[in-house]
Every structure is written in structure tokens, then in C-alpha cells.
Protein backbone atom coordinates (compact mmCIF):
# COMPACT_ATOMS: atom_id res chain seq x y z
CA UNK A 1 130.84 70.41 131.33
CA UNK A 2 129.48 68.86 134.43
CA UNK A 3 131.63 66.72 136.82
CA UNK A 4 131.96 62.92 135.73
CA UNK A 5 130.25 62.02 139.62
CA UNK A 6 127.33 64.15 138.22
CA UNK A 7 127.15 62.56 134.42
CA UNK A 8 127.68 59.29 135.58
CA UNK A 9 129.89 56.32 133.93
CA UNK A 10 130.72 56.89 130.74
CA UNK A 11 128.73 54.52 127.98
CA UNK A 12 130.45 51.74 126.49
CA UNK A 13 129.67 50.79 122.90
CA UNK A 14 130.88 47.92 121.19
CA UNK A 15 128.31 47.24 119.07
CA UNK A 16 127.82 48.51 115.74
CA UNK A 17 124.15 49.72 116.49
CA UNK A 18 125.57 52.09 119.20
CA UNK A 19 128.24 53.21 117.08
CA UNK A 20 125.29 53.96 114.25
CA UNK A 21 123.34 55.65 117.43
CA UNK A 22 126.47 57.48 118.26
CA UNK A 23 127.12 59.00 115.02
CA UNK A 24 123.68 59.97 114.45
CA UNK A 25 124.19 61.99 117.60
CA UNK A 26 127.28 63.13 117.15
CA UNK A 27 126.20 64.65 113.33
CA UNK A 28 123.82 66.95 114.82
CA UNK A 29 126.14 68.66 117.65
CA UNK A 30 128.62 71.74 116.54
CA UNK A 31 131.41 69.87 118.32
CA UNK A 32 132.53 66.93 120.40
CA UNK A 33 135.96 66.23 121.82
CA UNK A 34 137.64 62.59 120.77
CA UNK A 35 140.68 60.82 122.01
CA UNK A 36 142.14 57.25 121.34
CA UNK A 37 144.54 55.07 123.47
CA UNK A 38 146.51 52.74 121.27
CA UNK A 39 148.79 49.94 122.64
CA UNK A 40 152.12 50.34 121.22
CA UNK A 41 154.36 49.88 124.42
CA UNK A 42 152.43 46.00 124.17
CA UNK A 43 152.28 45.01 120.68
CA UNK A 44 154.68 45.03 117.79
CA UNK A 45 151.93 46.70 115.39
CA UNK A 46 150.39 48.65 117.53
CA UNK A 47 146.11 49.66 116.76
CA UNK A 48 144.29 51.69 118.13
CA UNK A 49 142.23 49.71 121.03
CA UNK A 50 139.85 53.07 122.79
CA UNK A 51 137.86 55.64 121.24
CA UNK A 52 136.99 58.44 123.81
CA UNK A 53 134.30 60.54 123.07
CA UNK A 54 132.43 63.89 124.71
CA UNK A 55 130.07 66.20 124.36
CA UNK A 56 128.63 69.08 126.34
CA UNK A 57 126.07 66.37 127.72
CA UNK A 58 127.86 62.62 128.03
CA UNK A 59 131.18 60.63 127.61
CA UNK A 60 131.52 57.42 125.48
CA UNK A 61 134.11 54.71 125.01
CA UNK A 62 134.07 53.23 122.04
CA UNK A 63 135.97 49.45 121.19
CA UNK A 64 137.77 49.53 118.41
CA UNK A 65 138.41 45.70 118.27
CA UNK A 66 134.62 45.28 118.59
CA UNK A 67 133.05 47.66 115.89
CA UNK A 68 133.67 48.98 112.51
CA UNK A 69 134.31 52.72 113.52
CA UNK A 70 133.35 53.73 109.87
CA UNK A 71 130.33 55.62 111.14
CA UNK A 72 132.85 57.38 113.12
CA UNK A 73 134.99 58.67 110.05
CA UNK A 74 132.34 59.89 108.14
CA UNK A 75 131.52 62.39 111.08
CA UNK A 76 135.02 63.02 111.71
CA UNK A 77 135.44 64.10 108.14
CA UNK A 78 132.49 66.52 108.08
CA UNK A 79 133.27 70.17 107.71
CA UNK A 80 130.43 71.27 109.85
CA UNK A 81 131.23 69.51 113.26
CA UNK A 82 134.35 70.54 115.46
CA UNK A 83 136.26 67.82 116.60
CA UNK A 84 138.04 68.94 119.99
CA UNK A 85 141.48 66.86 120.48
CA UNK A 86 144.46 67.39 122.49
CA UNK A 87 148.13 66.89 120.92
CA UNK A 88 145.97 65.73 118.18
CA UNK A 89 148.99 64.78 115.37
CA UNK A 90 149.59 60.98 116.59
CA UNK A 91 145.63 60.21 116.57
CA UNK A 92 145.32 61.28 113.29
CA UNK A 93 148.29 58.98 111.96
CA UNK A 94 146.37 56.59 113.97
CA UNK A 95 143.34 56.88 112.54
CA UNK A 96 144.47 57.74 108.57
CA UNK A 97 146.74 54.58 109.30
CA UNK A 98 144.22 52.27 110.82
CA UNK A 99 141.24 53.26 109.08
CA UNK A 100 141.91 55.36 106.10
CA UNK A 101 140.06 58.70 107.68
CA UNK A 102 140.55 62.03 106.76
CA UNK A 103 140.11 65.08 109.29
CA UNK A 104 138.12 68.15 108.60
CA UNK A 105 137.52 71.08 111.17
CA UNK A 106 140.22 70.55 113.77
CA UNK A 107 140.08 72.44 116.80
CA UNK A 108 143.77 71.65 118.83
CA UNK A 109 143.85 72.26 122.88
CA UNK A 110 147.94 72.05 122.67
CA UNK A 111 147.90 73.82 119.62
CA UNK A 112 146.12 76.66 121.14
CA UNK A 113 148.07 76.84 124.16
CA UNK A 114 151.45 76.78 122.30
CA UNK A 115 149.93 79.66 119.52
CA UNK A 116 149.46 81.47 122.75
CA UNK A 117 152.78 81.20 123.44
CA UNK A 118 152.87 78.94 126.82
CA UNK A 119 155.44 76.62 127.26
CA UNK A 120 153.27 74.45 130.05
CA UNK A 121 150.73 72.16 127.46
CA UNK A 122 150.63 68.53 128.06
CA UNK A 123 147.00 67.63 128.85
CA UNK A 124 148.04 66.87 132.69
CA UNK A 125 149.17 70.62 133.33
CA UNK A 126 146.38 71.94 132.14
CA UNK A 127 143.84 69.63 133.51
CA UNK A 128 145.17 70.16 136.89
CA UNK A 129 145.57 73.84 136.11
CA UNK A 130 141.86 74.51 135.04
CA UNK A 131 140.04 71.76 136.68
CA UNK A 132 142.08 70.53 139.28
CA UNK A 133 141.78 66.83 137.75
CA UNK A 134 145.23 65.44 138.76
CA UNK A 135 145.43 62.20 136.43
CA UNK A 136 147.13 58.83 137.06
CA UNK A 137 150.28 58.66 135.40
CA UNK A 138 150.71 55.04 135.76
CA UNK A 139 148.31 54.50 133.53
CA UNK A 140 150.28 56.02 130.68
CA UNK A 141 151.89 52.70 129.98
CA UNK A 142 148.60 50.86 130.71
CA UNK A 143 147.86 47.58 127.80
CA UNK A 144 144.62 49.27 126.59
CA UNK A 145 144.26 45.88 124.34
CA UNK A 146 143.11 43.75 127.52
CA UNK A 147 140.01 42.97 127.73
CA UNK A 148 137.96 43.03 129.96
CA UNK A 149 139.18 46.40 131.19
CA UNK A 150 139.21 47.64 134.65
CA UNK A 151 137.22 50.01 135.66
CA UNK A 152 140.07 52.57 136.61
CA UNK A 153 141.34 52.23 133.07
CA UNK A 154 137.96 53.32 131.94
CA UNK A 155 137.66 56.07 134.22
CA UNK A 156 141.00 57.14 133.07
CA UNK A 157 139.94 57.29 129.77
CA UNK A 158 137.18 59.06 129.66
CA UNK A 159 139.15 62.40 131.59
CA UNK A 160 141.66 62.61 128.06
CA UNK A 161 138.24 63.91 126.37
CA UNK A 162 135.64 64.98 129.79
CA UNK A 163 137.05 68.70 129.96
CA UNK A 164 138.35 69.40 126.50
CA UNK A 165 135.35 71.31 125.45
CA UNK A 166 135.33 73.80 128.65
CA UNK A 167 138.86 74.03 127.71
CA UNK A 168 138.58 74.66 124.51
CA UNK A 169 136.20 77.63 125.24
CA UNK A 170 138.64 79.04 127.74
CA UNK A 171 141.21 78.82 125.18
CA UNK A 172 138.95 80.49 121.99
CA UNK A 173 138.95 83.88 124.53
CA UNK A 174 142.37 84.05 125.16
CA UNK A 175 143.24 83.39 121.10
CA UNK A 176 140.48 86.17 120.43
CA UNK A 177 141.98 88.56 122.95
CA UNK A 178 145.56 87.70 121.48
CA UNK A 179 144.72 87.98 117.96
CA UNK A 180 145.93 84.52 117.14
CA UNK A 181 142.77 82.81 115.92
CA UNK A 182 143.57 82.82 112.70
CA UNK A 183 146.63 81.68 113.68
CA UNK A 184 145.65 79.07 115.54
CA UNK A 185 143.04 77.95 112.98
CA UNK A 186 145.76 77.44 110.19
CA UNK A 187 148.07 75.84 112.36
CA UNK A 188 144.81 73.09 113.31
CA UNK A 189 144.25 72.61 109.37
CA UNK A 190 147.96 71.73 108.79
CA UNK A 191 147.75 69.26 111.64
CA UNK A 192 145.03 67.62 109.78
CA UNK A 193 147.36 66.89 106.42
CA UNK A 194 149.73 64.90 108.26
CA UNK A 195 150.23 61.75 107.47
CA UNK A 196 151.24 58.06 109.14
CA UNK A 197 154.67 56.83 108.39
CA UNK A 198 155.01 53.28 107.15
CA UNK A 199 158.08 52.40 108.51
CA UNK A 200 158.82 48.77 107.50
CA UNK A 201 161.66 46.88 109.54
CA UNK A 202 164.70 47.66 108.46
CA UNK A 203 167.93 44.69 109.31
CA UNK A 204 170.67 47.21 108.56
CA UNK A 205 169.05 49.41 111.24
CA UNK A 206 171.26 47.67 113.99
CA UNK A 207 174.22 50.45 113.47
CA UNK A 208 171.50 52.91 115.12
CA UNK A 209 171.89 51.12 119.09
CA UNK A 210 174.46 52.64 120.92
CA UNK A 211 177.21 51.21 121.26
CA UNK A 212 177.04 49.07 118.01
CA UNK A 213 180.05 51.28 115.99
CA UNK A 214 182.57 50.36 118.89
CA UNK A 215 182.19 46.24 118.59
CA UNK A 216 185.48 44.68 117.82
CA UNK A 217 184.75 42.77 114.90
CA UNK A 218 182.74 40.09 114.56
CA UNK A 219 180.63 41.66 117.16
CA UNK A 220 178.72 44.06 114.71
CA UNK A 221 178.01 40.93 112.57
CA UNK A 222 176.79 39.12 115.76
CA UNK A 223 174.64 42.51 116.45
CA UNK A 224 173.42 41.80 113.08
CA UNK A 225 172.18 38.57 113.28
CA UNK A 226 170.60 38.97 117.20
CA UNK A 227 168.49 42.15 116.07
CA UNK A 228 167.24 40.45 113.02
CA UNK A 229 166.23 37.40 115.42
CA UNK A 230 164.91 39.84 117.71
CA UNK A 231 162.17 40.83 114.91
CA UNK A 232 161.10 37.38 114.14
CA UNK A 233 160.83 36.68 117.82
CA UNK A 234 158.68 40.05 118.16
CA UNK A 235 156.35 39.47 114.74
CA UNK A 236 155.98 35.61 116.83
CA UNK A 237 154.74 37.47 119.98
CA UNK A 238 152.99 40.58 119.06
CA UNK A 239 155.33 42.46 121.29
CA UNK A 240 157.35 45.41 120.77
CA UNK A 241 160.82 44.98 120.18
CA UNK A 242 162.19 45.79 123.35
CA UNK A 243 159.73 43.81 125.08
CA UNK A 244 161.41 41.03 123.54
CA UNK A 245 165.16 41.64 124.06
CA UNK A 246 166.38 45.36 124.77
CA UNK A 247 169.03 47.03 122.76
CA UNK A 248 171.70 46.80 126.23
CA UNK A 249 171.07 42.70 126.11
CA UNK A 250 171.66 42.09 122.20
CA UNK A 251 174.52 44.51 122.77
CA UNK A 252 175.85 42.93 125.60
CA UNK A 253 175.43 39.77 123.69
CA UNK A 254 177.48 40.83 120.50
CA UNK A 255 180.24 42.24 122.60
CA UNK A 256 180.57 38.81 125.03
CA UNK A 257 179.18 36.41 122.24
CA UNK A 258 178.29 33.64 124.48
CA UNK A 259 178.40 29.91 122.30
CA UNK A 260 176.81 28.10 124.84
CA UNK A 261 173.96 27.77 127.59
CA UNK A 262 175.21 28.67 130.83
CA UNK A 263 177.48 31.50 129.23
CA UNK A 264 174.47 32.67 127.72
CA UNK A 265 171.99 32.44 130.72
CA UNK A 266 174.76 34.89 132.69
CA UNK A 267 174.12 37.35 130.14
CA UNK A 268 170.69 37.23 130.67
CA UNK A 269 170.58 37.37 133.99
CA UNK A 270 173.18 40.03 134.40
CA UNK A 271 171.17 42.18 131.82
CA UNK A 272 167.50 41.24 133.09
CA UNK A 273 166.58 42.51 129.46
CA UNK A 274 165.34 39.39 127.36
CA UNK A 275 161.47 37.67 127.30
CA UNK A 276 161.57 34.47 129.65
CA UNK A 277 159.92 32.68 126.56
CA UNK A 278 163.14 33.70 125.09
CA UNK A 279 165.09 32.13 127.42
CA UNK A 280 162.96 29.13 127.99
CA UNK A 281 162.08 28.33 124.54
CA UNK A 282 164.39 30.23 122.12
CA UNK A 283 167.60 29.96 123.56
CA UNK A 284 168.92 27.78 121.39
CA UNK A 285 167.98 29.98 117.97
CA UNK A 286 170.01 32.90 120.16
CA UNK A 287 173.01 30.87 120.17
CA UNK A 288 172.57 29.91 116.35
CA UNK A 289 172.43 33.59 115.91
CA UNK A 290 175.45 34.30 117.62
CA UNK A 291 177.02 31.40 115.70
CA UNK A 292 176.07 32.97 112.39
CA UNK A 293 177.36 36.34 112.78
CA UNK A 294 180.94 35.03 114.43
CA UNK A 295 181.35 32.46 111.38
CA UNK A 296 180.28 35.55 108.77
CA UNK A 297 182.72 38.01 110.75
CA UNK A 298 182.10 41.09 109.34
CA UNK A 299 177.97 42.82 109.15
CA UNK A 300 176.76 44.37 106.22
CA UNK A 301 177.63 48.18 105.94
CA UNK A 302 175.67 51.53 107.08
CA UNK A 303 173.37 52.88 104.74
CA UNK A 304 174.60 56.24 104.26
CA UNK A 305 171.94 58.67 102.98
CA UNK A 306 173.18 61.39 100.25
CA UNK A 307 174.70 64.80 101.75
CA UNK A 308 173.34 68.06 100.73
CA UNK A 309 174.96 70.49 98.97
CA UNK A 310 176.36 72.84 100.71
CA UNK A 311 174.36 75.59 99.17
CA UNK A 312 171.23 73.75 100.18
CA UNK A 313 172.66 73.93 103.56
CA UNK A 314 173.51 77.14 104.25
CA UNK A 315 169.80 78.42 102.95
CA UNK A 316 168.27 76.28 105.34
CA UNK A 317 170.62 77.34 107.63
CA UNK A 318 169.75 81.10 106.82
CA UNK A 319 165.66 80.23 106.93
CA UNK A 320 165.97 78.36 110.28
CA UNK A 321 167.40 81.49 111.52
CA UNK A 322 164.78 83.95 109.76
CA UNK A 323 162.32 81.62 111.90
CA UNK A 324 163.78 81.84 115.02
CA UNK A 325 163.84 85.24 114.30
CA UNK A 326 159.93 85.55 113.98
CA UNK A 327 159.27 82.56 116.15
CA UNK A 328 161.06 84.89 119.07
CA UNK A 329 159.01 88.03 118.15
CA UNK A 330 155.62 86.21 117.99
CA UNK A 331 156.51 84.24 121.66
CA UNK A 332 156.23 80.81 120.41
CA UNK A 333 158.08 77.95 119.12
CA UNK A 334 159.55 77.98 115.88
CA UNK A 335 157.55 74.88 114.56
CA UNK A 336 154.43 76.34 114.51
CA UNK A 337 155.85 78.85 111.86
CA UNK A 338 156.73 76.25 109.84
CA UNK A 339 158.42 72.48 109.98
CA UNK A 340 161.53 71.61 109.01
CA UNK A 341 161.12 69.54 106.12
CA UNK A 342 158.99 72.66 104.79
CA UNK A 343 162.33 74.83 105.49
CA UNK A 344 164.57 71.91 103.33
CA UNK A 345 161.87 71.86 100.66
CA UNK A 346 162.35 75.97 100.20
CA UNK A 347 166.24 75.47 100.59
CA UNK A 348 166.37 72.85 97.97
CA UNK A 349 163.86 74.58 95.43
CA UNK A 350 165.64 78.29 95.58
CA UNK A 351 163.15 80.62 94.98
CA UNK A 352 164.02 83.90 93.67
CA UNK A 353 160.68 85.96 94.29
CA UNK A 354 157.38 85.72 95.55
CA UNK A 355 156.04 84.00 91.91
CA UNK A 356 158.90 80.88 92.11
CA UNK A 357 158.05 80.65 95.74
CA UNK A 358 154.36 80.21 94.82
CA UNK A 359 155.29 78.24 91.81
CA UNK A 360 156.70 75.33 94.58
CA UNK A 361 153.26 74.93 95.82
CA UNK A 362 155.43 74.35 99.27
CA UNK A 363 153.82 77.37 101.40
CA UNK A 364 149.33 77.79 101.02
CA UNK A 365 147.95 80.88 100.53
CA UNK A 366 148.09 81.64 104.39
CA UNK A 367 151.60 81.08 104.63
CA UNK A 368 152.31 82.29 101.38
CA UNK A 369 150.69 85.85 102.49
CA UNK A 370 152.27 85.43 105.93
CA UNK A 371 155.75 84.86 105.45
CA UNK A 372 156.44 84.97 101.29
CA UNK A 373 158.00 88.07 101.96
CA UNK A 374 160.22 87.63 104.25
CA UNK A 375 161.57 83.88 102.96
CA UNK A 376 162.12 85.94 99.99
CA UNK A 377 164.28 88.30 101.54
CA UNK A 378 166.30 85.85 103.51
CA UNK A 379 166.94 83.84 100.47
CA UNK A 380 168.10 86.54 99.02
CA UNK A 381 171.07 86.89 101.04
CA UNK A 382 172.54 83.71 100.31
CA UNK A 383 173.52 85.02 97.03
């Protein structure tokens, strides 16, 4: 691909006739490389606010908050065009989240380079590696909802997608000459079952910031009542949590428990960690908070989730090690032979042969051929 100076700005479509336009396009191409920026360090449900897209000949930006990007999904979904993406496991929770899409014919540019074995695979490395495109990394935590944006933030963008098909080439010769195609292939089609988790707030959730199992009582019921506020405040604002108030301030707060202004604007300023429309508007429902959880005393009690039994344990124990094991011989790292949660599934269900193992329906037909065998076989010597 030709050097963005040469190509020109990237097109900006935030209409639904380009987005038609663009599909129609992109339908008839073997491949094109995509990319989204979403703005979850500056909202409290984050979206996804850029759509980067390239081909061998142009770049596009597509707004989200503008269009309906179902044109989009129906390409993205086709099994005859490659869609290039980098890392590509949070944009397709984004998407299937956001949008309902389903992936088909995933090419992955990290995937590749960790199937090869590399351990060096964000996109920066490897842009500056290949390309020598050296990218701004303050603009990681850039609000990609403002609008207008800046012109830097769109010439940002458009580099996450600009080189992935030149890389992606680079990278199909060294997975030919390493035998790891197929490899690489299956790992790209499990990428594309993954799915978003809904992960509703959760008030007991408090026990998880550090710090909140040594309160002297009734700090953990003060905790309690400050993180719950904390979520109101954040639905109130569209920020992120910690936008709002930071875990060090409500904990600070819970441990000092501060019943009136002054005590509580000492806290804030010692901690530097709290919204000023928190402190210049909502001060007062801080101190009711605080109020609450001294006059309840005591917060309600950690959810503890079941144990396993120790059986289950020491077989995922034993398979963790039989993919180390392989993960070592192979040169890469042990997730790409299989996840965890596959490795509990197999623990918990026992197989005794090949036939139970394929009864599960927990390993497909590539991994089944791959690495029945040998699950078997380690199983097997867990009595």
C-alpha cells in the first residue's frame, strides 16, 4: 500500500449513502482491513464512535454516531471477503455487542505474529518494525466521541488499518514457510465465536478495591454505600467510574468517614480523585452516603462463588501442564492451543476416550484431530 502523503486524506462518511457506496465497494474486493476506536476511558457505556477502513487503493473513516453501519455487517459477515484486523477479539465484542454482527473470514495480524511464535505484536512494534510508522501514543486515551474531531485524531486513525494489508502479506509468507497456516487460520475462526460480556453493575462488587477487606467496621458498609453512589453519579454523567470518584478516594473516604463539609473537602483535595461536579454539586449526597453506611454498620457479605472439586482441579491442573508442554514445543503461548475455560470445560466433563471427548462437543474437528489424543492421554493419568 502506498504512503498516506501519496493517497491523500482519508474519506469521511457519515452519511448513509456513502456507507451504501462503501459497501458496494467493499463487496467486490478479496479483502479490506477494518479497525474501530471506541470511547470507554470517557463514557460509562462505552460505543463504538470510528470505523477505520482500507483497501489496497484508499482509507475511510466511517461515524458510527452518524450512520446505520448495517451495510457494513452484511459485508463483514460474507464468507468471500477477508477482513484484515489487528488484536481483532475486542472489535468483535464491539461490534456483536453494538450491532448484533457476526464475523466470517478473519484474517488476524497479532494472531499471525503470535502463531509464529514472536513475543513482540502490538500494532506499534510492528508498524515501526515494517514501516517505520512510529504512532502517537497519546492518542491512546484520546475521547474518540468528540465531535468535531481534530485532524491529528483522524490521521491517527486511519494508520490502525493503512498498512495492515502489506502486513498481512508479509505475514501469509512467513506462516507458509513455517507451516502454521492452518494453524493460524483456525486460531482466526475461533476469534470470530467470541462473544461480548454483559456485565451488569454489580453493588456487592465493592469487596474487589483494594484495601476494602482491611476497613475497621463500619468502614466496609461506608465503602458500600459510596461505590453504589459512585454508579448513580456515573449513569448521571456518562462517565466511567473512575472518572467520577477513583477507588483510592471512596477508600480513603470509608476509612476517614468524613460527616461534614470541610472534613470532606480535605479528603478530596488530599486524594485529587473525585469529579469537581462532585464536589460542587453532590457533596452533600456523599455525606448522606457516608451517613448511611456508619448508621447500618456492617455491609452486606462477599459473594463467594462455589469451589471445585478437587478432582476437577487437579485435571485441569494436569491439562494446563500437557499445554504448556506443547505450547513450549510449538514456540508459542499456551492460549493459542486452547483457553482456559476450554481446559475447565474438559476437566469438569472427564472424558475417558476420544468418543466422550467428542461427545462434549467442547474441542471442533480441528482441535479434536489436533490434540484428542493427547488430552486423552493426560486425562488418563489422573486416575
Amino acid at each position: 500500500m502506498n504512503d498516506a502523503t501519496v493517497l491523500g486524506p482519508p474519506r469521511w462518511v457519515d452519511d448513509d449513502a456513502g456507507l451504501a457506496a462503501l459497501a458496494a465497494t467493499l463487496r467486490e474486493v478479496p479483502r479490506f482491513a477494518i479497525d474501530t476506536e471506541s470511547n470507554s476511558l470517557h463514557a460509562y457505556a462505552e460505543r463504538v464512535c470510528l470505523v477505520q477502513v482500507s483497501t489496497a487503493e484508499f482509507d475511510v473513516i466511517v461515524d458510527p454516531l452518524a450512520v446505520d453501519l448495517a451495510p457494513l455487517g452484511e459485508v463483514i459477515a460474507s464468507e468471500s471477503v477477508e477482513k484484515v484486523m489487528h488484536g481483532a477479539d475486542y472489535d468483535v465484542m464491539c461490534f456483536k455487542r453494538g450491532y448484533g454482527f457476526s464475523f466470517a473470514n478473519l484474517f488476524d495480524t497479532m494472531l499471525a505474529e503470535r502463531v509464529l511464535g514472536r513475543s513482540k505484536y502490538g500494532l506499534g512494534s510492528l508498524l515501526s518494525e515494517h514501516f517505520g510508522f512510529a504512532a502517537d501514543k497519546k492518542m491512546q486515551r484520546f475521547d474518540w466521541g468528540r465531535r468535531p474531531l481534530p485532524q491529528h485524531a483522524i490521521d491517527y486513525a486511519r494508520y490502525d488499518t493503512h498498512f495492515l494489508l502489506t502486513l498481512r502479506d508479509k505475514q501469509i509468507s512467513a506462516l507458509t514457510e513455517a507451516d502454521r497456516l492452518e494453524e493460524h487460520a483456525h486460531a482466526c475462526q475461533r476469534q470470530t465465536q467470541v462473544e461480548p460480556k454483559l456485565r451488569p453493575f454489580e453493588p456487592t462488587a465493592f469487596w474487589k478495591i483494594k484495601g476494602a477487606r482491611k476497613l475497621d467496621e463500619p468502614g466496609p458498609a461506608v465503602l458500600h454505600e459510596l461505590f453504589v453512589l459512585r454508579d448513580e453519579l456515573a449513569r448521571a454523567f456518562d462517565r466511567p467510574h473512575f472518572r467520577v470518584a477513583n477507588d483510592a478516594t471512596l477508600l480513603e473516604l470509608a476509612r476517614g468517614r468524613p460527616l461534614d463539609s470541610r472534613a470532606l473537602g480535605a479528603v478530596f483535595d488530599r486524594t485529587r480523585g473525585v469529579h469537581p461536579r462532585v464536589r460542587r454539586q453532590y457533596a452533600d449526597r456523599v455525606l448522606q452516603a457516608i451517613e448511611r453506611g456508619v448508621d447500618k454498620g456492617s455491609a452486606p457479605p462477599q459473594i463467594r462463588l462455589p469451589s471445585q472439586p478437587r478432582a476437577v482441579v487437579e485435571r485441569f491442573d494436569a491439562l494446563r501442564g500437557w499445554r504448556k508442554t506443547v505450547a513450549e514445543t510449538r514456540k508459542i503461548e499456551p492460549d493459542i492451543v486452547l483457553g482456559k475455560n476450554t481446559l475447565m470445560a474438559i476437566a469438569t466433563a472427564a472424558p475417558r476416550d476420544a468418543a466422550e471427548l467428542t461427545e462434549t462437543g467442547l474441542l471442533d474437528a480441528w482441535e479434536q484431530q489436533r490434540y484428542g489424543e493427547g488430552i486423552v492421554a493426560c486425562l488418563s493419568k489422573c486416575g
